[in-house]
PDB file of N, CA and C in Angstrom:
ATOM      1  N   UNK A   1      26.413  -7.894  58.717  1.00  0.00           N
ATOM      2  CA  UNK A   1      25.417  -7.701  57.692  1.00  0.00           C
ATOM      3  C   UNK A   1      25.150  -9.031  57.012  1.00  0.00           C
ATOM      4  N   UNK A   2      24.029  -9.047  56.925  1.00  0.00           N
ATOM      5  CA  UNK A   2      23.555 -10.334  56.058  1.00  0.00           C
ATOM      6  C   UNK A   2      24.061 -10.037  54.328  1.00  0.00           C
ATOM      7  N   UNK A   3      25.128 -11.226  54.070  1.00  0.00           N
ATOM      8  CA  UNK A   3      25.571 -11.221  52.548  1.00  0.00           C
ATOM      9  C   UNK A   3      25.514 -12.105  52.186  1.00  0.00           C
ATOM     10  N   UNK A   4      25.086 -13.172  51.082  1.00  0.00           N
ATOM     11  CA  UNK A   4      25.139 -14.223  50.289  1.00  0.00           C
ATOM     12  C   UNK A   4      24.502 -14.190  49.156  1.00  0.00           C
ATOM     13  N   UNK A   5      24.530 -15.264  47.914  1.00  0.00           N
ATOM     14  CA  UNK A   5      23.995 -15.120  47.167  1.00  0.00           C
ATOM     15  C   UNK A   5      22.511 -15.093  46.934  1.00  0.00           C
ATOM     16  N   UNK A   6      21.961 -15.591  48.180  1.00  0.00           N
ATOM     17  CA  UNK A   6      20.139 -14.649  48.293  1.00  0.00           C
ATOM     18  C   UNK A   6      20.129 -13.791  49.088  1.00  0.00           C
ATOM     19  N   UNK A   7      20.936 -12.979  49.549  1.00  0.00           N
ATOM     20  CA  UNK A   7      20.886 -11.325  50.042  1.00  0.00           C
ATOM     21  C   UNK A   7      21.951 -10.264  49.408  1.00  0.00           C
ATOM     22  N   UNK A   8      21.705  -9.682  48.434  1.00  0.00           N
ATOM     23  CA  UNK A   8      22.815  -8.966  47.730  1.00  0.00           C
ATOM     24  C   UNK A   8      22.718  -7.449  48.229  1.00  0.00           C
ATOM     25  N   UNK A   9      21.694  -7.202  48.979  1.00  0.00           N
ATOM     26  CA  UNK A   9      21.421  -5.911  49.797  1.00  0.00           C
ATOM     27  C   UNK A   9      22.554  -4.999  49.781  1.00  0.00           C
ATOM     28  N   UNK A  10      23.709  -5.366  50.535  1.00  0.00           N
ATOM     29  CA  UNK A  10      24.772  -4.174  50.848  1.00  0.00           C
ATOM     30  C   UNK A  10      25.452  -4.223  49.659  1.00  0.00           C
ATOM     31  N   UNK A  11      25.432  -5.002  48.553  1.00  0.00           N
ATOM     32  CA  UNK A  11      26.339  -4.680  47.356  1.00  0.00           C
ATOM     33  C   UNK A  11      25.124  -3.637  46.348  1.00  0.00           C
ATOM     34  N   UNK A  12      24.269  -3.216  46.772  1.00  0.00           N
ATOM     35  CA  UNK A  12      23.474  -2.803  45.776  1.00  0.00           C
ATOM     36  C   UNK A  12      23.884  -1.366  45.341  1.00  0.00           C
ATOM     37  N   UNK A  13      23.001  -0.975  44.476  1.00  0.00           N
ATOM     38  CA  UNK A  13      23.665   0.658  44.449  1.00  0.00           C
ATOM     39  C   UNK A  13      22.720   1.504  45.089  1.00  0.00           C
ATOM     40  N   UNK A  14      21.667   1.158  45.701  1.00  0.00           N
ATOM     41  CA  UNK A  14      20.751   1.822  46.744  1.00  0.00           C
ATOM     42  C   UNK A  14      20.939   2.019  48.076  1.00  0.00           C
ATOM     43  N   UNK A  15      22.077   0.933  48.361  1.00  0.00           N
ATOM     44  CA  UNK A  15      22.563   0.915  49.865  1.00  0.00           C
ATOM     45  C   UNK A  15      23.980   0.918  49.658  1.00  0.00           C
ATOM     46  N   UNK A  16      24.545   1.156  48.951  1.00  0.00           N
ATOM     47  CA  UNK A  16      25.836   1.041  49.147  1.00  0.00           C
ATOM     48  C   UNK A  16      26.823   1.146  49.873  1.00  0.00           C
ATOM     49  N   UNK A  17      26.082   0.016  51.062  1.00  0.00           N
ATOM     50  CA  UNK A  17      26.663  -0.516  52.072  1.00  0.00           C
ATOM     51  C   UNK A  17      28.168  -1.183  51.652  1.00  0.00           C
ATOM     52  N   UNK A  18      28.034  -1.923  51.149  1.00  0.00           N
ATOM     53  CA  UNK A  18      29.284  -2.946  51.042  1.00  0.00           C
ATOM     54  C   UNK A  18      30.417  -1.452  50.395  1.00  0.00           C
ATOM     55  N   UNK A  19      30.428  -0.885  49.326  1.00  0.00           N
ATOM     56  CA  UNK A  19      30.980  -0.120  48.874  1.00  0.00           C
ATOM     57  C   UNK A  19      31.499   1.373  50.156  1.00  0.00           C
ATOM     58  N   UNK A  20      30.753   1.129  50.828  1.00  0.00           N
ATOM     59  CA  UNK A  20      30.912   2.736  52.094  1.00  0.00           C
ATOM     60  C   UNK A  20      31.976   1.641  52.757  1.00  0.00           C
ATOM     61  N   UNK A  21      31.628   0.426  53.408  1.00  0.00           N
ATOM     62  CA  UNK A  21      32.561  -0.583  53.989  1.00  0.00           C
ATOM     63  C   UNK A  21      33.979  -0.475  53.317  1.00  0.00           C
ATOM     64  N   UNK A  22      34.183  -0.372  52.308  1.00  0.00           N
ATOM     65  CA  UNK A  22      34.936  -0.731  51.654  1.00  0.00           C
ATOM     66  C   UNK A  22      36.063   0.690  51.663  1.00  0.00           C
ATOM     67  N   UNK A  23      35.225   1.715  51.611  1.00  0.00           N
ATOM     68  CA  UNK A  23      36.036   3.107  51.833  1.00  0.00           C
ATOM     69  C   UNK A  23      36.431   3.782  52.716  1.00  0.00           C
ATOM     70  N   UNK A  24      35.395   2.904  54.044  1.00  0.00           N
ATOM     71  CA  UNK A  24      35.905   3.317  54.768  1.00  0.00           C
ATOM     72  C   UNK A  24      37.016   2.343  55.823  1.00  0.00           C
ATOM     73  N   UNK A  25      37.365   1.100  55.065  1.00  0.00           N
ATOM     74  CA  UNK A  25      38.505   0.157  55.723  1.00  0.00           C
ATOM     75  C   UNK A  25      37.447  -0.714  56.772  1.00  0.00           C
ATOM     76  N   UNK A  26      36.540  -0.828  56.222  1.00  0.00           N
ATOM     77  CA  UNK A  26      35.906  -1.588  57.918  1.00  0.00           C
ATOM     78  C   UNK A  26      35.515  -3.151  57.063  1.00  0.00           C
ATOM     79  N   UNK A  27      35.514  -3.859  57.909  1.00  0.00           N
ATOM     80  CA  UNK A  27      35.078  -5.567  58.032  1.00  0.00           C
ATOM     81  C   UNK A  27      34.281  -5.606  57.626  1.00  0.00           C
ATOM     82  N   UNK A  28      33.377  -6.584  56.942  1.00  0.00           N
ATOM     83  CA  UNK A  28      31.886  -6.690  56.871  1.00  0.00           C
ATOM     84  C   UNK A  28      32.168  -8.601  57.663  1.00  0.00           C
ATOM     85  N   UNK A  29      31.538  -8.901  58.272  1.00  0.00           N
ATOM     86  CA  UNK A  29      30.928  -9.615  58.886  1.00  0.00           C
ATOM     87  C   UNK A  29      29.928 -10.344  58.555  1.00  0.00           C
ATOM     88  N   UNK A  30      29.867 -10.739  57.200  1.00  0.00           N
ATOM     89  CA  UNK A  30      28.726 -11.465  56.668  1.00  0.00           C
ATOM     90  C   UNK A  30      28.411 -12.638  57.375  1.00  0.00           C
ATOM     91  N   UNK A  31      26.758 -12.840  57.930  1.00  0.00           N
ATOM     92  CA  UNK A  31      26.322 -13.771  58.348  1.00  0.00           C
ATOM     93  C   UNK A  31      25.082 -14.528  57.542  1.00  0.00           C
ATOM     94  N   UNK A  32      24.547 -15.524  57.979  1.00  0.00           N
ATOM     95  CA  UNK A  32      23.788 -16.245  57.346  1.00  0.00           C
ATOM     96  C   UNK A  32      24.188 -16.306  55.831  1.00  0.00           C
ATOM     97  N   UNK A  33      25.551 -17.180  55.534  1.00  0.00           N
ATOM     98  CA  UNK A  33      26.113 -17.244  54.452  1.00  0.00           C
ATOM     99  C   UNK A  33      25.293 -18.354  53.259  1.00  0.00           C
ATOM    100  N   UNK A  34      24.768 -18.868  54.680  1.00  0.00           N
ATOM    101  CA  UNK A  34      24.434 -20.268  53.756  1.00  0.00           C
ATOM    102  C   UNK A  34      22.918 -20.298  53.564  1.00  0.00           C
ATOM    103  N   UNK A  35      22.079 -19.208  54.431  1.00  0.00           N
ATOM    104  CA  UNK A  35      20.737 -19.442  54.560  1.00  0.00           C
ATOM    105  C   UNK A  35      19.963 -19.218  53.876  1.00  0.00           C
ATOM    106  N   UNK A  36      18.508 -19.546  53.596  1.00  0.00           N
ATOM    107  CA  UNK A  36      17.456 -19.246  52.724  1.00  0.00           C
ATOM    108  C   UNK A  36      17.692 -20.706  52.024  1.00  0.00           C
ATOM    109  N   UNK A  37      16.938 -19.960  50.973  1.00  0.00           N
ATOM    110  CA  UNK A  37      16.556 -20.875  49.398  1.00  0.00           C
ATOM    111  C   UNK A  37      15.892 -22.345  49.819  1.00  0.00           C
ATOM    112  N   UNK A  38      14.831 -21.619  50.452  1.00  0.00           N
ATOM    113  CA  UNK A  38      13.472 -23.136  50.461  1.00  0.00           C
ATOM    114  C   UNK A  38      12.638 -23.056  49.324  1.00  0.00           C
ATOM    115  N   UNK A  39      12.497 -21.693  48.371  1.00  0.00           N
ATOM    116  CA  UNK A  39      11.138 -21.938  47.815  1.00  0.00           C
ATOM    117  C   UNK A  39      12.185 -22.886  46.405  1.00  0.00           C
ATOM    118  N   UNK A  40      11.059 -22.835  45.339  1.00  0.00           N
ATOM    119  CA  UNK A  40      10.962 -23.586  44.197  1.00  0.00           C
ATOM    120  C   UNK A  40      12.772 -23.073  43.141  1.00  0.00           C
ATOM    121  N   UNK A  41      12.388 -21.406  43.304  1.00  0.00           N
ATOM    122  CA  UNK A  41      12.823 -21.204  42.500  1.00  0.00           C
ATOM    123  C   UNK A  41      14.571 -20.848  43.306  1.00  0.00           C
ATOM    124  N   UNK A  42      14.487 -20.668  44.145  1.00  0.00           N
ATOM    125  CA  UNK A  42      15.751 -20.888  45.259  1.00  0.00           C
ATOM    126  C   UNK A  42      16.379 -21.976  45.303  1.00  0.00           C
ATOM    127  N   UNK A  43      15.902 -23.417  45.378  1.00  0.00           N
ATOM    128  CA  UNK A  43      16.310 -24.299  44.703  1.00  0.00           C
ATOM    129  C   UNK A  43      16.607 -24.928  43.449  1.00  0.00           C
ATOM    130  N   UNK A  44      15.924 -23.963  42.316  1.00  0.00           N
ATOM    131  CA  UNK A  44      16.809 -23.854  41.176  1.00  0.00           C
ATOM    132  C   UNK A  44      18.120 -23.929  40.988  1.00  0.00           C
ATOM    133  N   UNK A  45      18.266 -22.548  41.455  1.00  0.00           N
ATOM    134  CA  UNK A  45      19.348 -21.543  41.741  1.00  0.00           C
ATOM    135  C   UNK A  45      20.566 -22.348  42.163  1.00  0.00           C
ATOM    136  N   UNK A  46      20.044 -23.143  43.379  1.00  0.00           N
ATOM    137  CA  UNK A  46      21.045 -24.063  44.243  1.00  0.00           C
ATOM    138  C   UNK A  46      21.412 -25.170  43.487  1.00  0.00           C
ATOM    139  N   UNK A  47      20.716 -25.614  42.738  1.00  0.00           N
ATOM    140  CA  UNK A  47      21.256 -26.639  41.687  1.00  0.00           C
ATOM    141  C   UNK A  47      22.231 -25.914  40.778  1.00  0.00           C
ATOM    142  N   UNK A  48      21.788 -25.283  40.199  1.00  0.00           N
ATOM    143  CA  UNK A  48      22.726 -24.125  39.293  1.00  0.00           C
ATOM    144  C   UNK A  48      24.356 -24.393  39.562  1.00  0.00           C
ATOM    145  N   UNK A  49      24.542 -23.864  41.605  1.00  0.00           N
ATOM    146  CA  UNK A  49      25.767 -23.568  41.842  1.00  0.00           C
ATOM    147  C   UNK A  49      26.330 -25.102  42.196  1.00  0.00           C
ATOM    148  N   UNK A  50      25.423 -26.046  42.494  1.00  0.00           N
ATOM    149  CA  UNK A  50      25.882 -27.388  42.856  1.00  0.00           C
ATOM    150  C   UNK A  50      26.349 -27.685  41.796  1.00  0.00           C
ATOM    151  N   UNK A  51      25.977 -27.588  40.492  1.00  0.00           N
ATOM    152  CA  UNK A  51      26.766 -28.205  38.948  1.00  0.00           C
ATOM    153  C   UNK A  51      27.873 -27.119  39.233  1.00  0.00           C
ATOM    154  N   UNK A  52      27.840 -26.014  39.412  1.00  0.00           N
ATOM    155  CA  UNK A  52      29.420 -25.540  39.207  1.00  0.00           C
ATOM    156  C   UNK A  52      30.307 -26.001  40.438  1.00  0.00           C
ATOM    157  N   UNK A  53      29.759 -26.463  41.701  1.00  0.00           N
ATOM    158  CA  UNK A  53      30.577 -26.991  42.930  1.00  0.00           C
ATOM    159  C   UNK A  53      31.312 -28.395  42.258  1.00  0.00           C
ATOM    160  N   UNK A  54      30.079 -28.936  41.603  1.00  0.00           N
ATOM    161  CA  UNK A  54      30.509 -30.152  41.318  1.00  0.00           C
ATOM    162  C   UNK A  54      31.688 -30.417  40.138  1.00  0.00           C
ATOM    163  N   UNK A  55      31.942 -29.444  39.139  1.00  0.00           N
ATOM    164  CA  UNK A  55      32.774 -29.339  38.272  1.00  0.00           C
ATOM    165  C   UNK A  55      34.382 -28.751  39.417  1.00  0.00           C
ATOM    166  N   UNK A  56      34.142 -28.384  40.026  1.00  0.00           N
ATOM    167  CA  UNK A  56      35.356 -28.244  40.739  1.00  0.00           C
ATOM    168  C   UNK A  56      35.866 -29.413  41.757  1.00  0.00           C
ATOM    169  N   UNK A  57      34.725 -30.056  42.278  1.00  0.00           N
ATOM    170  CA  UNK A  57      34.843 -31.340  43.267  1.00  0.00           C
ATOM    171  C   UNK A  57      34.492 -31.013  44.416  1.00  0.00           C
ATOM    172  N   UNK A  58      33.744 -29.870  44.645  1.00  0.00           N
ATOM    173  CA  UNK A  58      33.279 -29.647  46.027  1.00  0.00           C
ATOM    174  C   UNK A  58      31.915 -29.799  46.083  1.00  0.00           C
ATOM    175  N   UNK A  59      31.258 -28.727  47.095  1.00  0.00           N
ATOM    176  CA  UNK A  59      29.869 -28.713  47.659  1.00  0.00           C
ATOM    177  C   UNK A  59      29.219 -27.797  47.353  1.00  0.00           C
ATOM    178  N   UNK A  60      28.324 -27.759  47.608  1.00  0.00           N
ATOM    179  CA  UNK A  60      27.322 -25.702  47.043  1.00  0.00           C
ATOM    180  C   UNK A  60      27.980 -24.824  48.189  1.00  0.00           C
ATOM    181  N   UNK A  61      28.133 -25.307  49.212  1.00  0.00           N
ATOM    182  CA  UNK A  61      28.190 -24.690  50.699  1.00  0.00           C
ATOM    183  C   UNK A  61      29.622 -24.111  50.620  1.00  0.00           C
ATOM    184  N   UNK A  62      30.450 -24.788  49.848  1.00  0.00           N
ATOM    185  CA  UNK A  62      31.853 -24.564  50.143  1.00  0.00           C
ATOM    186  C   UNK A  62      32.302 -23.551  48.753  1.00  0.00           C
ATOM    187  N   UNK A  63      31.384 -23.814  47.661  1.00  0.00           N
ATOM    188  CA  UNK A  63      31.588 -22.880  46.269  1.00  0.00           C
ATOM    189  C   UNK A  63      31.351 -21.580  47.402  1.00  0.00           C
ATOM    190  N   UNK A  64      29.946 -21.424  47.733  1.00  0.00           N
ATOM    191  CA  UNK A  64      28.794 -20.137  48.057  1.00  0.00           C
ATOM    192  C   UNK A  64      30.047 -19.442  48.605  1.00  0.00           C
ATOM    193  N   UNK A  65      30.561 -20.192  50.098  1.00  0.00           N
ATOM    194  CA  UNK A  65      31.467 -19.755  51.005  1.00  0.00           C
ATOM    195  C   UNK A  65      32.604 -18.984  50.185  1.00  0.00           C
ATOM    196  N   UNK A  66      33.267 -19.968  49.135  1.00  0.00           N
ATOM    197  CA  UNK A  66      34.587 -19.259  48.787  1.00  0.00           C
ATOM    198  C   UNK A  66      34.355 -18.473  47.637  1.00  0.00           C
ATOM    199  N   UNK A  67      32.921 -18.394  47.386  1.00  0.00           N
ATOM    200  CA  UNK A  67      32.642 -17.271  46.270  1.00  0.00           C
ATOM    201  C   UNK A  67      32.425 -15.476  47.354  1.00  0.00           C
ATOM    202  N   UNK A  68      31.898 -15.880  48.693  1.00  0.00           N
ATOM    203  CA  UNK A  68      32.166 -14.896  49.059  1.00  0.00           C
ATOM    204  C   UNK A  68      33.296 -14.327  49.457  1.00  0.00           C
ATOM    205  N   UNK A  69      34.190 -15.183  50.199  1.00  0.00           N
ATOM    206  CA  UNK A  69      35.302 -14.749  50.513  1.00  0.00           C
ATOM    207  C   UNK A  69      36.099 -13.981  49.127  1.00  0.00           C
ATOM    208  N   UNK A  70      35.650 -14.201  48.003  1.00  0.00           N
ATOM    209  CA  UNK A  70      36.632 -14.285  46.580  1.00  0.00           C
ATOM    210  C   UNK A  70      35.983 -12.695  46.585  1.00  0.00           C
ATOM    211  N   UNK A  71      34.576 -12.299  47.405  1.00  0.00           N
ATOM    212  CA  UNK A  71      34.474 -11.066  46.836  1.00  0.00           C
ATOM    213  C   UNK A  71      35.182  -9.628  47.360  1.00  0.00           C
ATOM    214  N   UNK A  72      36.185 -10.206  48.243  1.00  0.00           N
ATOM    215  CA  UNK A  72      37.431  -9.508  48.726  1.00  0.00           C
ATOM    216  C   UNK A  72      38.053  -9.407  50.282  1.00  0.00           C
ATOM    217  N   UNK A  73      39.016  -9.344  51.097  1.00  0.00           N
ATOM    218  CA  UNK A  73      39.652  -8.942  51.815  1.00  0.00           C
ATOM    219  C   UNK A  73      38.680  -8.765  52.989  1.00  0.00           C
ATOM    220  N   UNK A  74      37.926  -8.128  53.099  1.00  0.00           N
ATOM    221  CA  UNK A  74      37.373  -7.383  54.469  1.00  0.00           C
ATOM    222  C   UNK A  74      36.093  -8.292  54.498  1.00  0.00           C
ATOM    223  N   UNK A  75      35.704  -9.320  53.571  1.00  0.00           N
ATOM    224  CA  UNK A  75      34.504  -9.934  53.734  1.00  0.00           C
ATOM    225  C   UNK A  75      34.633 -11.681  54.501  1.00  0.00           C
ATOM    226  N   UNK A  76      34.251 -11.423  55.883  1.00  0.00           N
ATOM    227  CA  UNK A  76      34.262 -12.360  56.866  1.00  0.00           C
ATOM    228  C   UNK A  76      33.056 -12.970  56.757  1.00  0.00           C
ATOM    229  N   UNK A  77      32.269 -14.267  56.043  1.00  0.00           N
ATOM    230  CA  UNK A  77      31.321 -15.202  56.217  1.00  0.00           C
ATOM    231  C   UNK A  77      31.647 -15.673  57.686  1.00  0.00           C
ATOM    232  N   UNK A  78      30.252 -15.575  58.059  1.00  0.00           N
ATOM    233  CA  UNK A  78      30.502 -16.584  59.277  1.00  0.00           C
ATOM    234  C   UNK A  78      29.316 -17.654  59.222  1.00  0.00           C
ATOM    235  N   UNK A  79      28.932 -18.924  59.622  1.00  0.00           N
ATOM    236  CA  UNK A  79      28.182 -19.568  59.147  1.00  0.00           C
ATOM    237  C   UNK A  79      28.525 -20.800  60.590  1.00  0.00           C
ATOM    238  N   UNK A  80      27.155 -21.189  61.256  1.00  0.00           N
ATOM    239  CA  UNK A  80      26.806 -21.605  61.994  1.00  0.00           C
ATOM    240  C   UNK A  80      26.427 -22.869  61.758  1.00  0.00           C
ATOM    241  N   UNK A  81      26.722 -23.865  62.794  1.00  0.00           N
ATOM    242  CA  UNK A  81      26.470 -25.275  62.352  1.00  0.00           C
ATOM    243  C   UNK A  81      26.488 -26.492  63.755  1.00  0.00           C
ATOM    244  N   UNK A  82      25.534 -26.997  63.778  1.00  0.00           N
ATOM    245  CA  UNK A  82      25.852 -27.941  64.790  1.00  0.00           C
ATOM    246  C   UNK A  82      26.788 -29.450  64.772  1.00  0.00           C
ATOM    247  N   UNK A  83      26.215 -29.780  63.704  1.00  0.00           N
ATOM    248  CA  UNK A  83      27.616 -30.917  62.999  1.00  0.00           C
ATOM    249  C   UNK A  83      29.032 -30.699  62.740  1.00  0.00           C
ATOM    250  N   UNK A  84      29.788 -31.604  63.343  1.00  0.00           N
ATOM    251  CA  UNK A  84      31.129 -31.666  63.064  1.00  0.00           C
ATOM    252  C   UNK A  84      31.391 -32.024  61.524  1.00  0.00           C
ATOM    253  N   UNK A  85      30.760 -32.866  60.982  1.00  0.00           N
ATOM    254  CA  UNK A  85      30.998 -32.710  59.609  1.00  0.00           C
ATOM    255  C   UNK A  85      30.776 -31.767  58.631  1.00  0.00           C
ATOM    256  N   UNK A  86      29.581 -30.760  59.152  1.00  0.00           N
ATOM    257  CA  UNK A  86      29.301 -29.456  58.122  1.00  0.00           C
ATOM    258  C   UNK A  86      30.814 -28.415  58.846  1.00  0.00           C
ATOM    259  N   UNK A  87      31.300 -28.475  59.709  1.00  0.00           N
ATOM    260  CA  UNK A  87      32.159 -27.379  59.827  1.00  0.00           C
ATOM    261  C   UNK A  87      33.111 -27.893  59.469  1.00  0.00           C
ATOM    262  N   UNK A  88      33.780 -29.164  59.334  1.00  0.00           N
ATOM    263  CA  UNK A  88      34.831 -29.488  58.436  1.00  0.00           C
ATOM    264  C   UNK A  88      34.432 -29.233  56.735  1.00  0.00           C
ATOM    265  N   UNK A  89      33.041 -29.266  56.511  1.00  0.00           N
ATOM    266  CA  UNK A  89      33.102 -28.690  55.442  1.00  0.00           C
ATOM    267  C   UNK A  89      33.312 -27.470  54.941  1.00  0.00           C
ATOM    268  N   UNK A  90      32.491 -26.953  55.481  1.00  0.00           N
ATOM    269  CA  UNK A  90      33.153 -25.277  56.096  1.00  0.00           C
ATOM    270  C   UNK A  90      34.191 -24.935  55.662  1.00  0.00           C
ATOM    271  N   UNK A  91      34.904 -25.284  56.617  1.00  0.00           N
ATOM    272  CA  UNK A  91      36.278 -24.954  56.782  1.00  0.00           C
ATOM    273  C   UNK A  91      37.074 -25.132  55.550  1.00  0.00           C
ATOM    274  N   UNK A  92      36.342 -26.411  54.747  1.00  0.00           N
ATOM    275  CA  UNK A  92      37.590 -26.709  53.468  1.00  0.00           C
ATOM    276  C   UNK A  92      36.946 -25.541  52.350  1.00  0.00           C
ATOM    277  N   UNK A  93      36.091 -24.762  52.791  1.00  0.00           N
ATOM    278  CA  UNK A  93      36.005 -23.643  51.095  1.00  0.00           C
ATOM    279  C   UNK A  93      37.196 -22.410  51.623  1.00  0.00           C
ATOM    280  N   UNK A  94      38.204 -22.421  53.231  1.00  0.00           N
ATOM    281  CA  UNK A  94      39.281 -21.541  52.700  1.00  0.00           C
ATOM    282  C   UNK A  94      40.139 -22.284  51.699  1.00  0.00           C
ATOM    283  N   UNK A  95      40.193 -23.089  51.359  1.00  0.00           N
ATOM    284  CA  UNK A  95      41.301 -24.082  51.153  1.00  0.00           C
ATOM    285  C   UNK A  95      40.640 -23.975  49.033  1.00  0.00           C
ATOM    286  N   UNK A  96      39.577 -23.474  48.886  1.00  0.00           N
ATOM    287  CA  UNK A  96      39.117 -23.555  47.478  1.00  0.00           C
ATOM    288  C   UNK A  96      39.586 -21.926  47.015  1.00  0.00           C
ATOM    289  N   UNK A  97      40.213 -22.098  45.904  1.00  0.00           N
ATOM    290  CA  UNK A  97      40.741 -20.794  45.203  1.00  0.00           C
ATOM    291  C   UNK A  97      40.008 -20.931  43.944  1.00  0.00           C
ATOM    292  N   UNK A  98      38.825 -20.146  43.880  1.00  0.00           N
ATOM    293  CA  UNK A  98      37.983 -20.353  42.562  1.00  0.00           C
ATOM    294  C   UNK A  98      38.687 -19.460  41.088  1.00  0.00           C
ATOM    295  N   UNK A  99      38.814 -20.112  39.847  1.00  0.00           N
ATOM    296  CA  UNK A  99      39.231 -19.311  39.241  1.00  0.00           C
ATOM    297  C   UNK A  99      38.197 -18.218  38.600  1.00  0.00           C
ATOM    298  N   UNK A 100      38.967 -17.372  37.522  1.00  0.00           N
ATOM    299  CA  UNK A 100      38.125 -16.371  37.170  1.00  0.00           C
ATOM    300  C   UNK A 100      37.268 -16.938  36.798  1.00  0.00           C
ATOM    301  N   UNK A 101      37.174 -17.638  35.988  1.00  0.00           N
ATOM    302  CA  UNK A 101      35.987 -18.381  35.136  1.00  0.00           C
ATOM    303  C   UNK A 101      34.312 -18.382  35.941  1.00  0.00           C
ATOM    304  N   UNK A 102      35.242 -19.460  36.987  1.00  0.00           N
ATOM    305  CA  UNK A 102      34.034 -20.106  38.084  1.00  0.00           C
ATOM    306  C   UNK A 102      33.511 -18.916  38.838  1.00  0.00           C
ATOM    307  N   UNK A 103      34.333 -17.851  39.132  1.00  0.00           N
ATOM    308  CA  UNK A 103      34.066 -16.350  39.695  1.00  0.00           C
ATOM    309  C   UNK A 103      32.731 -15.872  39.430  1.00  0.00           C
ATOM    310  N   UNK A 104      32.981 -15.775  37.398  1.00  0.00           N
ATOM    311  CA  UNK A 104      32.355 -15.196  36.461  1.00  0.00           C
ATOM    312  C   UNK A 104      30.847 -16.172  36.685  1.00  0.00           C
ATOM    313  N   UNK A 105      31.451 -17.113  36.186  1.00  0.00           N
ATOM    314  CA  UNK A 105      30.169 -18.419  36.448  1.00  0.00           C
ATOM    315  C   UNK A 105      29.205 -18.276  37.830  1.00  0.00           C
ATOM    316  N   UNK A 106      29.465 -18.175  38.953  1.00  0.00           N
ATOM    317  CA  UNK A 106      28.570 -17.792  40.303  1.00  0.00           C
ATOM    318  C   UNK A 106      28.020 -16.625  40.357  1.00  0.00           C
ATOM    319  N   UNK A 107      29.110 -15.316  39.495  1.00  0.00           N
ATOM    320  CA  UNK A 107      28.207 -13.881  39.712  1.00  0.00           C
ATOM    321  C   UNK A 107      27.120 -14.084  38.578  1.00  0.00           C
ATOM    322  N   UNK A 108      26.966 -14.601  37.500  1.00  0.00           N
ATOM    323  CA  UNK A 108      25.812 -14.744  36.431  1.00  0.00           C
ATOM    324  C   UNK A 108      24.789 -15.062  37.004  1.00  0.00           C
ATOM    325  N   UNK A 109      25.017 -16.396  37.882  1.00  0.00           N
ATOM    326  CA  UNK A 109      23.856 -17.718  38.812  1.00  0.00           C
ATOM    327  C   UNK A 109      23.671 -16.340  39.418  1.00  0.00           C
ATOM    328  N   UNK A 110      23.932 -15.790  40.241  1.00  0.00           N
ATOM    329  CA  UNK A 110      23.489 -14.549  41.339  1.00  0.00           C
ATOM    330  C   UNK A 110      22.703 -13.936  40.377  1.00  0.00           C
ATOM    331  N   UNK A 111      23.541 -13.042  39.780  1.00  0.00           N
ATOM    332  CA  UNK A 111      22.943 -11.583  39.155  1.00  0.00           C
ATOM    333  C   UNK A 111      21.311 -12.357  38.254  1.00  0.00           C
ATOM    334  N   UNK A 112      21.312 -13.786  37.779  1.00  0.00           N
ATOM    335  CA  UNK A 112      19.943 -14.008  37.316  1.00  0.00           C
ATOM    336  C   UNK A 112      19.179 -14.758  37.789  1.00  0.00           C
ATOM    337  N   UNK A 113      19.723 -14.600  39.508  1.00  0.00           N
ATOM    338  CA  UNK A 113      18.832 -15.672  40.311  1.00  0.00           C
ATOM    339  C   UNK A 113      17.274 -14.840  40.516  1.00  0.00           C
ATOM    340  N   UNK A 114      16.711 -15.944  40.279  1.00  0.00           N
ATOM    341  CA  UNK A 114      15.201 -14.468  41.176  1.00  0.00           C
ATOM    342  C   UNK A 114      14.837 -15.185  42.406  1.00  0.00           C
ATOM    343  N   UNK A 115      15.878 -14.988  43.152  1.00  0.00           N
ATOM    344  CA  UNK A 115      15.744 -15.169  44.999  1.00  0.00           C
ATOM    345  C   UNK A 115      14.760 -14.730  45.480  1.00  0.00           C
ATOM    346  N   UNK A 116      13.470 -15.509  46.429  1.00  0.00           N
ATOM    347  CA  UNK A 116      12.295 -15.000  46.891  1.00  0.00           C
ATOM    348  C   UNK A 116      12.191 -15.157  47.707  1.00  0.00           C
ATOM    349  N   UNK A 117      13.335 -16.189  48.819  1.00  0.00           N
ATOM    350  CA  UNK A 117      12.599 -16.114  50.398  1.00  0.00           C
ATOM    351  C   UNK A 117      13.361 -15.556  50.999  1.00  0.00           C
TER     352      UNK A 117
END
């Protein structure tokens, strides 16, 4: 299922996809972790989480990543890349343990993003 912070679809309460996942023990498989946010206001947004990447010392890519993983257990990002340097980046948001704060801080950026593409 497509999950990130410009597709909140299966966490909604209209599909409560992510939540049926959740009851019933199954994986979610989130793909296109990193994708979207070309228009104006999508790149807002992305600045938004880059000041909070950057208060920790990372990247937007590696916050986004370990903000999903942070949203529990059964949620597998997978995220595609042809560069050896974006998948070493990748790779370092298992290695980021966001605290509550920064948690709190990314679900706000979400919940008042107005994501359009």
């Amino acid at each position: 299922m497509e999950y990130s912070p410009f597709s909140l679809q299966i966490d909604s309460s209209q599909f409560k996809l992510l939540k049926t996942a959740r009851k019933l023990s199954v994986a979610v498989v989130a793909y296109s972790p990193l994708g979207r946010g070309e228009s104006p206001k999508d790149l807002a947004f992305m600045d938004k989480i880059q000041d909070i990447a950057n208060a920790e010392g990372g990247t937007a890519s590696q916050l986004t990543l370990a903000w999903l993983l942070a949203q529990g257990d059964e949620i597998f990002p997978i995220s595609t890349t042809t560069r050896p340097e974006r998948l070493v980046e990748n790779l370092a948001s298992c290695m980021v343990e966001l605290s509550d704060d920064e948690k709190i801080a990314v679900s706000k950026e979400v919940e008042h993003a107005e994501v359009i593409s």
